[in-house]
C-alpha atoms as a PDB file:
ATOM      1  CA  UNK A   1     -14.594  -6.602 -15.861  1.00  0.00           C
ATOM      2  CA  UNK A   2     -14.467  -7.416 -12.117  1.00  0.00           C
ATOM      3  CA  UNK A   3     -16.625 -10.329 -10.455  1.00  0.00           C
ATOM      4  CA  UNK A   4     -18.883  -7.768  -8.509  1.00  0.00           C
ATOM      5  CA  UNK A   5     -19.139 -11.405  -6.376  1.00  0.00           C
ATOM      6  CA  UNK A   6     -16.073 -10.541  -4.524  1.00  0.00           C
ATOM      7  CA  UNK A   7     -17.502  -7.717  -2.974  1.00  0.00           C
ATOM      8  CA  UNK A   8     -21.667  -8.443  -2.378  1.00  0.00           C
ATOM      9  CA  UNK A   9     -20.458 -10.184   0.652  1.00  0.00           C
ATOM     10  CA  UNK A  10     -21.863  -8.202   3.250  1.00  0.00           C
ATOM     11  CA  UNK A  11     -18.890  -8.649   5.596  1.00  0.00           C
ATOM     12  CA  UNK A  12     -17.130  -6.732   2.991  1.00  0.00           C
ATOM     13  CA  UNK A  13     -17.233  -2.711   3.589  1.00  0.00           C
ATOM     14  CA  UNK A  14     -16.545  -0.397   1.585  1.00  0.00           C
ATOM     15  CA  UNK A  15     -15.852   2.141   4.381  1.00  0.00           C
ATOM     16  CA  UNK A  16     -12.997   2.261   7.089  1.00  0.00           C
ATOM     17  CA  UNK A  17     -15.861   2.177   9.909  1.00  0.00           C
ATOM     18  CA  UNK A  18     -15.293  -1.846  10.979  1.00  0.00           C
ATOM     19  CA  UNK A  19     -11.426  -1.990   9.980  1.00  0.00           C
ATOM     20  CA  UNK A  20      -8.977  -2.659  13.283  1.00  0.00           C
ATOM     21  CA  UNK A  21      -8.273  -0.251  15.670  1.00  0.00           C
ATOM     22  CA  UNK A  22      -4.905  -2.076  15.398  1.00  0.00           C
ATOM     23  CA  UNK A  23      -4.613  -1.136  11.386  1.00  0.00           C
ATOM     24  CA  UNK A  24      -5.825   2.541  11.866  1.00  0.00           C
ATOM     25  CA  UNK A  25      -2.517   3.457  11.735  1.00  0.00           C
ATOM     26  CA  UNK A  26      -1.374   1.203   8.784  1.00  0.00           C
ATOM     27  CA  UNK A  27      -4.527   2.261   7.272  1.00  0.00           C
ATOM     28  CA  UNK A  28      -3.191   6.528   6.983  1.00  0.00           C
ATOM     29  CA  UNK A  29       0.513   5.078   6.078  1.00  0.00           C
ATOM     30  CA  UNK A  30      -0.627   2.976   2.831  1.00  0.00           C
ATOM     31  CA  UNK A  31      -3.347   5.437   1.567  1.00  0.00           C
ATOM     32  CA  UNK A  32      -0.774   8.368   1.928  1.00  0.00           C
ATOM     33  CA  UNK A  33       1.802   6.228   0.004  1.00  0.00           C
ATOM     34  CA  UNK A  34      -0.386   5.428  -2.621  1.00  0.00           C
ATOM     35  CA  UNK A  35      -1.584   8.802  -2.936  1.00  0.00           C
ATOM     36  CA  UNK A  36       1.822  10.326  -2.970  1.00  0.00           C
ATOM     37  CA  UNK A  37       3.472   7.885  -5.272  1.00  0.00           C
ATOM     38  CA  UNK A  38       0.295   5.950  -7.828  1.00  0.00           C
ATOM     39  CA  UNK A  39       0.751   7.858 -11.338  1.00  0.00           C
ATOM     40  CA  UNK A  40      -1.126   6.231 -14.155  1.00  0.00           C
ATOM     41  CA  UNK A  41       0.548   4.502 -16.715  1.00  0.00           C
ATOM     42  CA  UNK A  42       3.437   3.298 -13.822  1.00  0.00           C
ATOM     43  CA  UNK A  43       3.049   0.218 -11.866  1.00  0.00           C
ATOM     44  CA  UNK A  44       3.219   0.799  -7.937  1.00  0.00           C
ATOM     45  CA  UNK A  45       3.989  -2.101  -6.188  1.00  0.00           C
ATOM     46  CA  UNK A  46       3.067  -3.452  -2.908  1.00  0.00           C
ATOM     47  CA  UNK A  47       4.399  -6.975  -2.096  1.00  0.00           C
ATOM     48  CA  UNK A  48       2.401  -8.047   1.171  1.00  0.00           C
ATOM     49  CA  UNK A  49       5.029 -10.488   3.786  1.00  0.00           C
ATOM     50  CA  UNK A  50       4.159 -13.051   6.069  1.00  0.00           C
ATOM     51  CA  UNK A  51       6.553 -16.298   7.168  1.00  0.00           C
ATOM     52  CA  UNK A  52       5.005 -19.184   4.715  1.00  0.00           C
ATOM     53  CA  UNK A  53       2.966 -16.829   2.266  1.00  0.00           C
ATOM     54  CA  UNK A  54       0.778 -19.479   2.260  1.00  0.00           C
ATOM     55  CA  UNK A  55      -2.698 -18.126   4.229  1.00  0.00           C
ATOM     56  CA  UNK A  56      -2.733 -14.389   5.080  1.00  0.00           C
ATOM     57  CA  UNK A  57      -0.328 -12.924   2.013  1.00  0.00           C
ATOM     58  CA  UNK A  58      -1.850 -15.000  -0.675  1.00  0.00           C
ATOM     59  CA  UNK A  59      -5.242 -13.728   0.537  1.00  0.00           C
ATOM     60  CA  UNK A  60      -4.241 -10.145   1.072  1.00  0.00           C
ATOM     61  CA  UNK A  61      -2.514  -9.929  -2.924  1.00  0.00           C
ATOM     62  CA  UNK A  62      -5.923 -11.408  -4.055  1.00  0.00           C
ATOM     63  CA  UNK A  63      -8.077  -9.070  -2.077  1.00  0.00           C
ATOM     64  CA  UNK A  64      -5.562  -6.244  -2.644  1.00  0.00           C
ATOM     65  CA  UNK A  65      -5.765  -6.569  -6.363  1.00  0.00           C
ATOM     66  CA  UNK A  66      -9.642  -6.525  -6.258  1.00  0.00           C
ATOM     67  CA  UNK A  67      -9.346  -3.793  -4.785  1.00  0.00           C
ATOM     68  CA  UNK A  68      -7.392  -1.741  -6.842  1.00  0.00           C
ATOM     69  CA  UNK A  69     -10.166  -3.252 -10.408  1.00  0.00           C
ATOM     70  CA  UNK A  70     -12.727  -1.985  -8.196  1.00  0.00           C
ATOM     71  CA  UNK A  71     -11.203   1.401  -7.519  1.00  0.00           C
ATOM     72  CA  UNK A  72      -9.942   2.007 -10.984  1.00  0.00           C
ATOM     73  CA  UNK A  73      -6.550   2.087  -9.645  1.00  0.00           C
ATOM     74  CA  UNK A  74      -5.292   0.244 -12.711  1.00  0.00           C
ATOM     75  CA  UNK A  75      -2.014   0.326 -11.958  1.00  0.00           C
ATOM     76  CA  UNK A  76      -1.779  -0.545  -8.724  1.00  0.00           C
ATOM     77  CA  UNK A  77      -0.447  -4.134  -8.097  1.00  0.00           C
ATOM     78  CA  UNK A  78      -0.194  -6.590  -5.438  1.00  0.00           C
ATOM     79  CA  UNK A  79       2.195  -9.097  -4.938  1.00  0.00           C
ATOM     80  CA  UNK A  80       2.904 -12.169  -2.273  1.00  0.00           C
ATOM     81  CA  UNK A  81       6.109 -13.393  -0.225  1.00  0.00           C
ATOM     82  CA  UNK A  82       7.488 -14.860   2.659  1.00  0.00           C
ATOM     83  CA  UNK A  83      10.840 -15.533   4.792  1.00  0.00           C
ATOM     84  CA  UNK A  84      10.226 -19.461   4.822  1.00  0.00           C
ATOM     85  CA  UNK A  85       7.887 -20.086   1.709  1.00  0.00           C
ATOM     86  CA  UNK A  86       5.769 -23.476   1.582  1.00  0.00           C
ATOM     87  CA  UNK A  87       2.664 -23.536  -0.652  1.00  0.00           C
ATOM     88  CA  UNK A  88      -0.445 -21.746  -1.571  1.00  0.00           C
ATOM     89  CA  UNK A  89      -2.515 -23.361   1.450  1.00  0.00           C
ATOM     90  CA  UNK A  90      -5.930 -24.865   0.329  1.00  0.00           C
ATOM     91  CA  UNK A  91      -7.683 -23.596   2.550  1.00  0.00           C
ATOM     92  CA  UNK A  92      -7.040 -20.309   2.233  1.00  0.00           C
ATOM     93  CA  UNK A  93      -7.659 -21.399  -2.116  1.00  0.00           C
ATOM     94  CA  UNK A  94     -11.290 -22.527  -0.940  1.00  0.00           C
ATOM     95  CA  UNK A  95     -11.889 -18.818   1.062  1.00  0.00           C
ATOM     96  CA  UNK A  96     -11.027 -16.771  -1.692  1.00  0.00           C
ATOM     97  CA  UNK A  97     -13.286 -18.878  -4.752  1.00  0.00           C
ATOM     98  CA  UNK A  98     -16.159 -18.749  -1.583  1.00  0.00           C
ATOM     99  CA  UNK A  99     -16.474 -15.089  -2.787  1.00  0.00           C
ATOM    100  CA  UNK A 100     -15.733 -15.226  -6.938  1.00  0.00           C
ATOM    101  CA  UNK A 101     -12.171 -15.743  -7.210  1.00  0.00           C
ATOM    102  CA  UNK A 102     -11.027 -18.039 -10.082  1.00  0.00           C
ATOM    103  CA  UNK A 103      -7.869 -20.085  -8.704  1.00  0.00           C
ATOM    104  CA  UNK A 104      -6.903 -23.144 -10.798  1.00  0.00           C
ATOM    105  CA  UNK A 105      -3.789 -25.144 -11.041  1.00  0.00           C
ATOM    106  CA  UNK A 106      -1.087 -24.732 -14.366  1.00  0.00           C
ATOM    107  CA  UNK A 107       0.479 -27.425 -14.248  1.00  0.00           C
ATOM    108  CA  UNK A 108       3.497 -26.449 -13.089  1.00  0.00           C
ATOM    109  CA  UNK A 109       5.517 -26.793  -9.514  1.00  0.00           C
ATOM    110  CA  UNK A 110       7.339 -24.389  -8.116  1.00  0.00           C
ATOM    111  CA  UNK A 111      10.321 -25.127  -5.241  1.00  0.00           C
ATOM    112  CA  UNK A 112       9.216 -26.794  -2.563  1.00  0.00           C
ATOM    113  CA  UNK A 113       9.749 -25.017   0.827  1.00  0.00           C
ATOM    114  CA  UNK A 114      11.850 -26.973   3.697  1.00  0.00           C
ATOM    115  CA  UNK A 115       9.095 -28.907   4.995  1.00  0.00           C
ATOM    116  CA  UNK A 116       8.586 -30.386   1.665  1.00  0.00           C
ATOM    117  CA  UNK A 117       5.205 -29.468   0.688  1.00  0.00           C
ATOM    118  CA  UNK A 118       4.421 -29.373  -2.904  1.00  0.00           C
ATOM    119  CA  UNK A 119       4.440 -26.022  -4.151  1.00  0.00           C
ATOM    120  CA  UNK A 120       2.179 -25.228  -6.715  1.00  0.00           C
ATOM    121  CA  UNK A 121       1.404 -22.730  -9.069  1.00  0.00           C
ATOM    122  CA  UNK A 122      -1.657 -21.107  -9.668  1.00  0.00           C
ATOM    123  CA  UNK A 123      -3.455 -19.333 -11.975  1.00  0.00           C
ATOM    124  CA  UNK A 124      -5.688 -16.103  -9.599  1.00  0.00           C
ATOM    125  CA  UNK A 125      -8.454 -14.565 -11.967  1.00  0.00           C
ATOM    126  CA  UNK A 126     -10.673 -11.799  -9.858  1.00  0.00           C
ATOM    127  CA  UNK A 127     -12.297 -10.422 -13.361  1.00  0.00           C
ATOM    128  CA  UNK A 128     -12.727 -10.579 -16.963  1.00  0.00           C
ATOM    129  CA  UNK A 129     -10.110  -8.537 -19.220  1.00  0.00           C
ATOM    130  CA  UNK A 130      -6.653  -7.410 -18.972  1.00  0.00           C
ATOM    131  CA  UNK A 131      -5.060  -7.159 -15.874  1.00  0.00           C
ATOM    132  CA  UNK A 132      -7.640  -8.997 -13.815  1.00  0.00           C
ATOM    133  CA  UNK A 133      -5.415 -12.203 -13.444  1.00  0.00           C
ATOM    134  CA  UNK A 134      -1.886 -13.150 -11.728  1.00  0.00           C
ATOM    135  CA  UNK A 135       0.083 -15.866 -11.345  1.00  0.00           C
ATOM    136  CA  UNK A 136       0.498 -17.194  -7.697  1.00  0.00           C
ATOM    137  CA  UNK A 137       3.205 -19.595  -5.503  1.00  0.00           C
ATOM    138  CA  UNK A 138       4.612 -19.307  -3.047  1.00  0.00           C
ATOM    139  CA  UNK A 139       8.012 -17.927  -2.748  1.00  0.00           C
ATOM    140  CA  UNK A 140       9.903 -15.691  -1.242  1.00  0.00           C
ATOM    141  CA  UNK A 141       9.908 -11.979  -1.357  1.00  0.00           C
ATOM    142  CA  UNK A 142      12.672 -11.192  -3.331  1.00  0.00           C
ATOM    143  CA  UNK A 143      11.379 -14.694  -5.804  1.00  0.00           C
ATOM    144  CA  UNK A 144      12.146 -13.383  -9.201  1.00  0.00           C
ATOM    145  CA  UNK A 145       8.713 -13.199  -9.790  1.00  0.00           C
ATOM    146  CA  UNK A 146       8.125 -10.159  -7.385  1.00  0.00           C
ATOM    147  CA  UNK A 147       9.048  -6.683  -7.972  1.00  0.00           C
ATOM    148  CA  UNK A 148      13.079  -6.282  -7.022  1.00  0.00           C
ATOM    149  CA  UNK A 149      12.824  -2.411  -6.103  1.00  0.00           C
ATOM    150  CA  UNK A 150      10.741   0.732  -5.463  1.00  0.00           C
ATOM    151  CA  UNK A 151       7.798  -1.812  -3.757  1.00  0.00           C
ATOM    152  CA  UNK A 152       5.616  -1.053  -0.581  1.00  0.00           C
ATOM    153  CA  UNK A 153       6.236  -3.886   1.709  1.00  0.00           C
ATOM    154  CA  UNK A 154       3.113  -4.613   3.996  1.00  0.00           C
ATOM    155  CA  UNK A 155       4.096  -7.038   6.941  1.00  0.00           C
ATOM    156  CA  UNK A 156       0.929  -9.204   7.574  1.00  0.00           C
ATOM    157  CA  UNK A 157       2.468 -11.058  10.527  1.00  0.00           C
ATOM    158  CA  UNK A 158       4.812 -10.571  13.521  1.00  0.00           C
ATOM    159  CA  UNK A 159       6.953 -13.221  12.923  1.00  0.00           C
ATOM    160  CA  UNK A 160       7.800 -11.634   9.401  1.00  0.00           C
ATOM    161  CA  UNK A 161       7.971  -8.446  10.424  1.00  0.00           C
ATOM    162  CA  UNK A 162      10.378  -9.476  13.025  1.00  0.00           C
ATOM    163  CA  UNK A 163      12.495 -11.286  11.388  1.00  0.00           C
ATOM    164  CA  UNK A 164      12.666  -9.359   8.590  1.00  0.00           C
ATOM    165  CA  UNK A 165      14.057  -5.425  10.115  1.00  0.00           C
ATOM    166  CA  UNK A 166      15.439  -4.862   6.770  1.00  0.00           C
ATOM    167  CA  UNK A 167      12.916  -5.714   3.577  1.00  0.00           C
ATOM    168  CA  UNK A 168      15.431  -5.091   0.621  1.00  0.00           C
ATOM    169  CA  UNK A 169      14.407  -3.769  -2.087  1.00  0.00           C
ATOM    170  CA  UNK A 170      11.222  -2.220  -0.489  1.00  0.00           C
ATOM    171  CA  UNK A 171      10.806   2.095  -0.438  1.00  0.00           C
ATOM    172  CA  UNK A 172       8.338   1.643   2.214  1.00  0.00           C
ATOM    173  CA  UNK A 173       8.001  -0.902   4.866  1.00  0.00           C
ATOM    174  CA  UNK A 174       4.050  -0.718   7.233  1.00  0.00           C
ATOM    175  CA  UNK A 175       3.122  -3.285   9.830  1.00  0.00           C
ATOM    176  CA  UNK A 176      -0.030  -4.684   9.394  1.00  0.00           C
ATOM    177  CA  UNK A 177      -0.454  -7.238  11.598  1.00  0.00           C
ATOM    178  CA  UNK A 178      -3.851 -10.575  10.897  1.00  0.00           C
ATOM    179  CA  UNK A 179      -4.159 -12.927  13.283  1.00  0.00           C
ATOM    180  CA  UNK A 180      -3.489 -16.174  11.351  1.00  0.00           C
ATOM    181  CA  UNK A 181      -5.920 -18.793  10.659  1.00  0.00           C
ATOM    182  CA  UNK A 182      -4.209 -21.600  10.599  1.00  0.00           C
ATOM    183  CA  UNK A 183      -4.321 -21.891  14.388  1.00  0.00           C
ATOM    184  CA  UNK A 184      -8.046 -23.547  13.421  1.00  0.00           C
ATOM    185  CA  UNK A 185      -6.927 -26.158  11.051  1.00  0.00           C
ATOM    186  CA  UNK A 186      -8.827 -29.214  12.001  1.00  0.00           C
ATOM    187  CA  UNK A 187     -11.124 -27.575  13.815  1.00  0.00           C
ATOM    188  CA  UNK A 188     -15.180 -27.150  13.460  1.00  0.00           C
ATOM    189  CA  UNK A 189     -14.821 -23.565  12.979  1.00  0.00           C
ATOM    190  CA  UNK A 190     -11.718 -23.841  10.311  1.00  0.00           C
ATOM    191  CA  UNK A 191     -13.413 -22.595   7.575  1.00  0.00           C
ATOM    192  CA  UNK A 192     -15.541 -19.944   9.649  1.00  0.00           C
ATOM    193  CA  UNK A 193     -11.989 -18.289  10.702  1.00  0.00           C
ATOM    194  CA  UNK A 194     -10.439 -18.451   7.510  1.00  0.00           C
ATOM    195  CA  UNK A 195     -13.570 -16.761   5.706  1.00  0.00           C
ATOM    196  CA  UNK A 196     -13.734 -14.068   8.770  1.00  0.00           C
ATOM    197  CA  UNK A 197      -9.719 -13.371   8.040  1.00  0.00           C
ATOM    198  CA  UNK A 198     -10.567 -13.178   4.191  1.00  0.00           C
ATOM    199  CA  UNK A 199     -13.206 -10.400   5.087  1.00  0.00           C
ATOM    200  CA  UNK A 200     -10.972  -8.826   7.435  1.00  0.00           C
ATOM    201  CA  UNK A 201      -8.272  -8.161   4.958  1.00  0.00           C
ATOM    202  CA  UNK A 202     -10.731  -7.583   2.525  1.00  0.00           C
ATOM    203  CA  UNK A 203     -12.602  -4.316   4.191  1.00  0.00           C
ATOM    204  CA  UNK A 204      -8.922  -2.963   4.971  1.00  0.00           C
ATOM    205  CA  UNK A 205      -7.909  -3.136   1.350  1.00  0.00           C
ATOM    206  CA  UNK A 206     -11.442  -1.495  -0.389  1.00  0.00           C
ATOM    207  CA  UNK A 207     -11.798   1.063   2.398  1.00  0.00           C
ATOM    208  CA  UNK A 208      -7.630   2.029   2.190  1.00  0.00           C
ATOM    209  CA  UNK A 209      -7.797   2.088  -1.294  1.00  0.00           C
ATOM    210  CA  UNK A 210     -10.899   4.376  -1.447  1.00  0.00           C
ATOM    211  CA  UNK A 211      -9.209   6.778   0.742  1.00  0.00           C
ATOM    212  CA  UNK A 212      -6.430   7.050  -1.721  1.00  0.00           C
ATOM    213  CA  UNK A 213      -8.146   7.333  -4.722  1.00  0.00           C
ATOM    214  CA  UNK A 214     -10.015  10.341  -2.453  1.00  0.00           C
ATOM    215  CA  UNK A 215      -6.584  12.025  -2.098  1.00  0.00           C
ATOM    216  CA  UNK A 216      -5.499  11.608  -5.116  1.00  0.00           C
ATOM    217  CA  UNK A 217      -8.206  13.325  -7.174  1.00  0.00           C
ATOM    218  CA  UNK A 218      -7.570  16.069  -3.746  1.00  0.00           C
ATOM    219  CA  UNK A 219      -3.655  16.389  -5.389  1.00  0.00           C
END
């Protein structure tokens, strides 16, 4: 069962109305893709790419995946990755538990990214029952751990999507640009702008998926 708590935040929309302009076109891409290609009882991937899939990825494969339990789109599953990994940042931890998430350490380290940082791995619950949990790091996008082929690959920053022209492995490749928050670390309105890019993310995953699942039962 989900935690309904992730989306009674009223930031949260359930319609494309307050989505981007910027992601209108990202927005058609994915829910065509997803349309075209979701078949139950087959996972379809989507591994979401920023530089140190530490802030925006890790909170776009939570919000993506709470998504999909909310749509019914069982088999529809998120992943996270980036060109220089570091670690799962806190702050972006404390946004996503703000609105239900479970995220609690295992115990276990994963490699630490250039800068050192320690890397470590999580256990991500949005629900009660199977297939409402994941394990998260982070890692890079082709980290074992991810899906190796046939994957949508969203790019959630610039500097990913530019370095990155080729995403191997991937079937489909959409820019999808967030700001990222930690340009407000240290600052009074840090955890404002983390929460705000949580939501944003948020109403662009429930209101894609929802156009999908309205195609598909179109098919």
């Amino acid at each position: 069962m989900l935690d309904d708590r992730i989306f009674i935040n009223k930031n949260i929309s359930k319609d494309g109305k307050s989505i981007d302009t910027i992601h209108e076109k990202a927005q058609k891409e994915l829910a065509k893709v997803i349309a075209e290609q979701y078949q139950p009882g087959k996972e379809l991937s989507i591994i979401l790419v920023c530089t140190g899939n530490s802030r925006r990825s890790m909170m776009g494969a939570a919000m993506g995946n709470a998504s999909a339990a909310y749509h019914g789109l069982s088999d529809l599953r998120f992943y996270s990755g980036g060109t220089t990994p570091s670690a799962f940042n806190s702050r972006s931890i404390r946004a996503l538990k703000e609105i239900g998430f479970k995220i609690e350490p295992t115990g276990e380290k994963a490699t630490a990214g250039p800068k050192g940082e320690e890397n470590q791995v999580y256990n991500v619950l949005w629900g009660q029952g199977k297939g409402l949990s994941g394990i998260e790091f982070s890692k890079h996008y082709s980290d074992p751990k991810n899906p190796q082929k046939d994957f949508i690959a969203l790019m959630v920053c610039d500097e990913a999507d530019g370095a990155c022209p080729v995403v191997m492995g991937a079937k489909k490749r959409i820019s999808l640009p967030f700001a990222d928050p930690k340009a407000f670390d240290g600052k009074p309105e840090e955890a404002a702008k983390y929460s705000e890019r949580r939501d944003d993310i948020g109403r662009f995953m429930l209101s894609t998926l929802a156009i999908a699942k309205e195609q598909l039962k179109n098919k």
